[in-house]
C-alpha atoms as a PDB file:
ATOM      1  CA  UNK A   1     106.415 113.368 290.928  1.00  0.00           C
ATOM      2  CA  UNK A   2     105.741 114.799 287.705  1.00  0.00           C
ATOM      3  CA  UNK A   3     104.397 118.519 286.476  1.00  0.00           C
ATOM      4  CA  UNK A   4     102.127 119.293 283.996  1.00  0.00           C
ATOM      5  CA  UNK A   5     101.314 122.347 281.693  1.00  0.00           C
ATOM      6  CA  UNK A   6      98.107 122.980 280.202  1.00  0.00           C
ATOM      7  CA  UNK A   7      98.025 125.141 277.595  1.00  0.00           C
ATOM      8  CA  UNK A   8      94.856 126.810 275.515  1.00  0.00           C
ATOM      9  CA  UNK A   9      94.852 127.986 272.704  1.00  0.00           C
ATOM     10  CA  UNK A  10      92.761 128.895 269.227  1.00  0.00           C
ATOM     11  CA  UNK A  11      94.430 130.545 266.089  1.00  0.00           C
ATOM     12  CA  UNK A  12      97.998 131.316 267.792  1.00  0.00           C
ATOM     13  CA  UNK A  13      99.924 129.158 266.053  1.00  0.00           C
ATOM     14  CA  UNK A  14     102.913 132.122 266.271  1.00  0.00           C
ATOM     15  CA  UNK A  15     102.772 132.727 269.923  1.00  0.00           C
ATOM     16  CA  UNK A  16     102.386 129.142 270.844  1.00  0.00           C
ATOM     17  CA  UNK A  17     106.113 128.535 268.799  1.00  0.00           C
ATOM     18  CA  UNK A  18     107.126 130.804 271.183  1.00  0.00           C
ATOM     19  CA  UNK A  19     105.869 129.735 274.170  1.00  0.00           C
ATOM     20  CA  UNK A  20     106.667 125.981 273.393  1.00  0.00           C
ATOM     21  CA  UNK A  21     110.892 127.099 272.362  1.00  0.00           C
ATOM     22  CA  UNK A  22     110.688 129.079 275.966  1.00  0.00           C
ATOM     23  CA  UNK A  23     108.835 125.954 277.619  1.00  0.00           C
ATOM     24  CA  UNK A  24     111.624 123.927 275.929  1.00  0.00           C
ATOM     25  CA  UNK A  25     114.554 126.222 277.672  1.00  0.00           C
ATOM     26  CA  UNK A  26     112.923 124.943 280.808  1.00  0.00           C
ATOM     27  CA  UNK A  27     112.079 121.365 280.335  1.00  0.00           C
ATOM     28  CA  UNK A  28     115.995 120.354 279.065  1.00  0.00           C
ATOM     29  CA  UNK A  29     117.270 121.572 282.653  1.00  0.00           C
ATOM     30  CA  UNK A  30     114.471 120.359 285.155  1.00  0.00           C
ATOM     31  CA  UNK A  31     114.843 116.519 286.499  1.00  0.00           C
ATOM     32  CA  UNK A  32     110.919 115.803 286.742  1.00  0.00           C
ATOM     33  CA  UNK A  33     109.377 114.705 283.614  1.00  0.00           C
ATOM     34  CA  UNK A  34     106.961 117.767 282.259  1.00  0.00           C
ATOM     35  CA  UNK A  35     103.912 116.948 280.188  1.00  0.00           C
ATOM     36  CA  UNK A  36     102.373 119.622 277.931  1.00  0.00           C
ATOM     37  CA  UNK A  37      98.845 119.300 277.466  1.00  0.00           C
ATOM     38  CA  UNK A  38      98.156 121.785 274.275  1.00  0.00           C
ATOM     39  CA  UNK A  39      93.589 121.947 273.988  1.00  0.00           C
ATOM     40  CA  UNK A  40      93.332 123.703 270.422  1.00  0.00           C
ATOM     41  CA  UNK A  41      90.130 125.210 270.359  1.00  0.00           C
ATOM     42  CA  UNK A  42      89.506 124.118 266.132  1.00  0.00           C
ATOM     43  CA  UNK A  43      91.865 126.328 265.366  1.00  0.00           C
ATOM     44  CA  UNK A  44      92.481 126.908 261.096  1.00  0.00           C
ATOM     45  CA  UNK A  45      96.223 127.996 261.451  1.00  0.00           C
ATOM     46  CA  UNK A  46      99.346 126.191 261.766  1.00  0.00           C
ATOM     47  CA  UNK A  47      99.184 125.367 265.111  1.00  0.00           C
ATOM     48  CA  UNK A  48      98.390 121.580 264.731  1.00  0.00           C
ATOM     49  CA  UNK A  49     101.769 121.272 262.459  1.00  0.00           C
ATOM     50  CA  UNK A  50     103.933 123.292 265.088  1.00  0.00           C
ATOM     51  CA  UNK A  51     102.777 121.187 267.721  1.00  0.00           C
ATOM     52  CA  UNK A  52     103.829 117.580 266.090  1.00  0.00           C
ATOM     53  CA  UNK A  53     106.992 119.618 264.944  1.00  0.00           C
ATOM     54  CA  UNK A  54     107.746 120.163 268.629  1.00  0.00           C
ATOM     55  CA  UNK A  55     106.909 116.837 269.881  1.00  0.00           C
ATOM     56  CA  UNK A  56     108.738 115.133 267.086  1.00  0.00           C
ATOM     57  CA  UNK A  57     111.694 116.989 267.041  1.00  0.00           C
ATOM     58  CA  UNK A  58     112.948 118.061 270.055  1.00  0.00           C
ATOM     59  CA  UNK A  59     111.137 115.155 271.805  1.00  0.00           C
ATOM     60  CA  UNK A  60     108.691 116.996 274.078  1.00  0.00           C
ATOM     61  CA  UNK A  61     106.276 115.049 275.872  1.00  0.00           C
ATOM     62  CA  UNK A  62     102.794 117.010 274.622  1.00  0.00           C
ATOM     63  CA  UNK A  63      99.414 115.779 274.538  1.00  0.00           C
ATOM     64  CA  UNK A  64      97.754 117.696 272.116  1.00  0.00           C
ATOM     65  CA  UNK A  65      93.865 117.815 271.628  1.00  0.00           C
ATOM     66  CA  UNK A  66      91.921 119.312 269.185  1.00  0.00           C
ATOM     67  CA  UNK A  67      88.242 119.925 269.936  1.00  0.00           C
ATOM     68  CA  UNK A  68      86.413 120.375 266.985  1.00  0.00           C
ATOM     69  CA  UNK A  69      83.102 123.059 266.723  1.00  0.00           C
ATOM     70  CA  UNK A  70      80.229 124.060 264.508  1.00  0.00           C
ATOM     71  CA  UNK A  71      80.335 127.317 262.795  1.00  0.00           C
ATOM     72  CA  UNK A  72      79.333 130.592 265.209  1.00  0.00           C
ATOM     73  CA  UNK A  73      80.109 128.051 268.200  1.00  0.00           C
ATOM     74  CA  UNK A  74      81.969 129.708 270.904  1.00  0.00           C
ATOM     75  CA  UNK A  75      83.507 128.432 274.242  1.00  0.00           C
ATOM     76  CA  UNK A  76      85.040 130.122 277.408  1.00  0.00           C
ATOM     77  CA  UNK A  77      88.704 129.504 278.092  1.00  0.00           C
ATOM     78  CA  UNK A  78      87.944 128.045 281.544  1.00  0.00           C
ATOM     79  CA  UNK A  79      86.112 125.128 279.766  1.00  0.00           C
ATOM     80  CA  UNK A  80      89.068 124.348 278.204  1.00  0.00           C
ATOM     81  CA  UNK A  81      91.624 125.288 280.847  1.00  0.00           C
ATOM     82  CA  UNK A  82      89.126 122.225 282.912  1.00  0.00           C
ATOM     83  CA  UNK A  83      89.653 119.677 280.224  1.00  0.00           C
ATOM     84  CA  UNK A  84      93.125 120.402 280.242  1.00  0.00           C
ATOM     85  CA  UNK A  85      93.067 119.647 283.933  1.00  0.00           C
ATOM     86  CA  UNK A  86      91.494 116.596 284.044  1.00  0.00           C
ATOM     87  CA  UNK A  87      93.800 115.058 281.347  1.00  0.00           C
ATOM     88  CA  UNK A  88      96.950 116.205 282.988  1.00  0.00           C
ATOM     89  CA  UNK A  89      98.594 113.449 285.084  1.00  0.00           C
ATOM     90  CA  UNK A  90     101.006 115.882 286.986  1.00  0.00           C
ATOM     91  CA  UNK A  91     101.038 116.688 290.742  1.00  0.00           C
ATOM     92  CA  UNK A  92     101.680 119.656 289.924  1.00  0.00           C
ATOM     93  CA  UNK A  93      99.078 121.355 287.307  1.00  0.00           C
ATOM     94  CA  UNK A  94     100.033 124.987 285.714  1.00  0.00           C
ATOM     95  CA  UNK A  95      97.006 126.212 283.610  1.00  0.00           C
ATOM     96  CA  UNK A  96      98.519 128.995 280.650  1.00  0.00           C
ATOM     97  CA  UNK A  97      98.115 130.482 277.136  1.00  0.00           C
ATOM     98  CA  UNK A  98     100.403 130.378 274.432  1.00  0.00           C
ATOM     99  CA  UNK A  99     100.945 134.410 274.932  1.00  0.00           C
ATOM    100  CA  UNK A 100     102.670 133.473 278.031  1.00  0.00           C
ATOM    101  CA  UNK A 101     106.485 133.206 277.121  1.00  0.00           C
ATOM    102  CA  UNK A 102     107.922 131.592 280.495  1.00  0.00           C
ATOM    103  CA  UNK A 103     111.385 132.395 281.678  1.00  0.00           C
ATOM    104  CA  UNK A 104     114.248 130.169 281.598  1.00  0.00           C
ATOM    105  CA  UNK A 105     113.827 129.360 285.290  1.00  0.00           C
ATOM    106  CA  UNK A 106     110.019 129.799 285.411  1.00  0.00           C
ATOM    107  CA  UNK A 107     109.228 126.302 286.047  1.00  0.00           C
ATOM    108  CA  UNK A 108     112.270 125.573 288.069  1.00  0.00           C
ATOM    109  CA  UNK A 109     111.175 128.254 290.411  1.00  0.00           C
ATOM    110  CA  UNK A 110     107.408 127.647 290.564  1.00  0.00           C
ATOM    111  CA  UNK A 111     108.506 123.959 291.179  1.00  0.00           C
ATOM    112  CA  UNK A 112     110.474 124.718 294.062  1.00  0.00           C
ATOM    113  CA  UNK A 113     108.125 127.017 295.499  1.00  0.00           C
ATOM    114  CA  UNK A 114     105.563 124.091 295.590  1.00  0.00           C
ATOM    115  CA  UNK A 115     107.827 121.928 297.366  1.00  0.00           C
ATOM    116  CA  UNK A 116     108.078 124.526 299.679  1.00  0.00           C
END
């Protein structure tokens, strides 16, 4: 069994650093494997560079995928949040944004509770 966390995001390259060191805190201590799924909406900052960072150096399982737009194209979170969905291979799916800074037990706890 395996969980996966999808995470959206355009242009928050300092939140999602954030998000992904608190993530991190979580991952080391859990014994399922955790994918992070990271759908970066074209985004222009830094957020492609933190991501490989992340993966690279602290070893973090994360699928990263970067949609690419014309200019004045706009979509809705839940369209990515869905393609984040389908490309996660966990049981256990949590859908996010990189302004949500999990606690050091968040996915601990919302694991067990789905066992439950």
């Amino acid at each position: 069994m395996s969980m996966s966390v999808v995470l959206c995001t355009y242009n928050r390259g300092h939140l999602l650093d954030r998000s992904l060191r608190g993530y991190f805190n979580n991952i080391k201590d859990l014994s399922i494997p955790v994918e992070l799924i990271i759908i970066d909406d074209d985004s222009t900052d830094n957020t492609q560079e933190l991501v490989e960072l992340w993966a690279y150096k602290l070893k973090l399982d994360i699928k990263y995928i970067k949609l690419f737009k014309k200019y004045g194209e706009w979509r809705d979170a839940a369209s990515l949040i869905n393609l984040g969905i389908r490309a996660a291979k966990g049981e256990f799916v949590i859908a996010t944004h990189p302004e949500v800074i999990p606690g050091n037990e968040t996915l601990q706890d919302m694991w067990s509770a789905y066992l439950d």
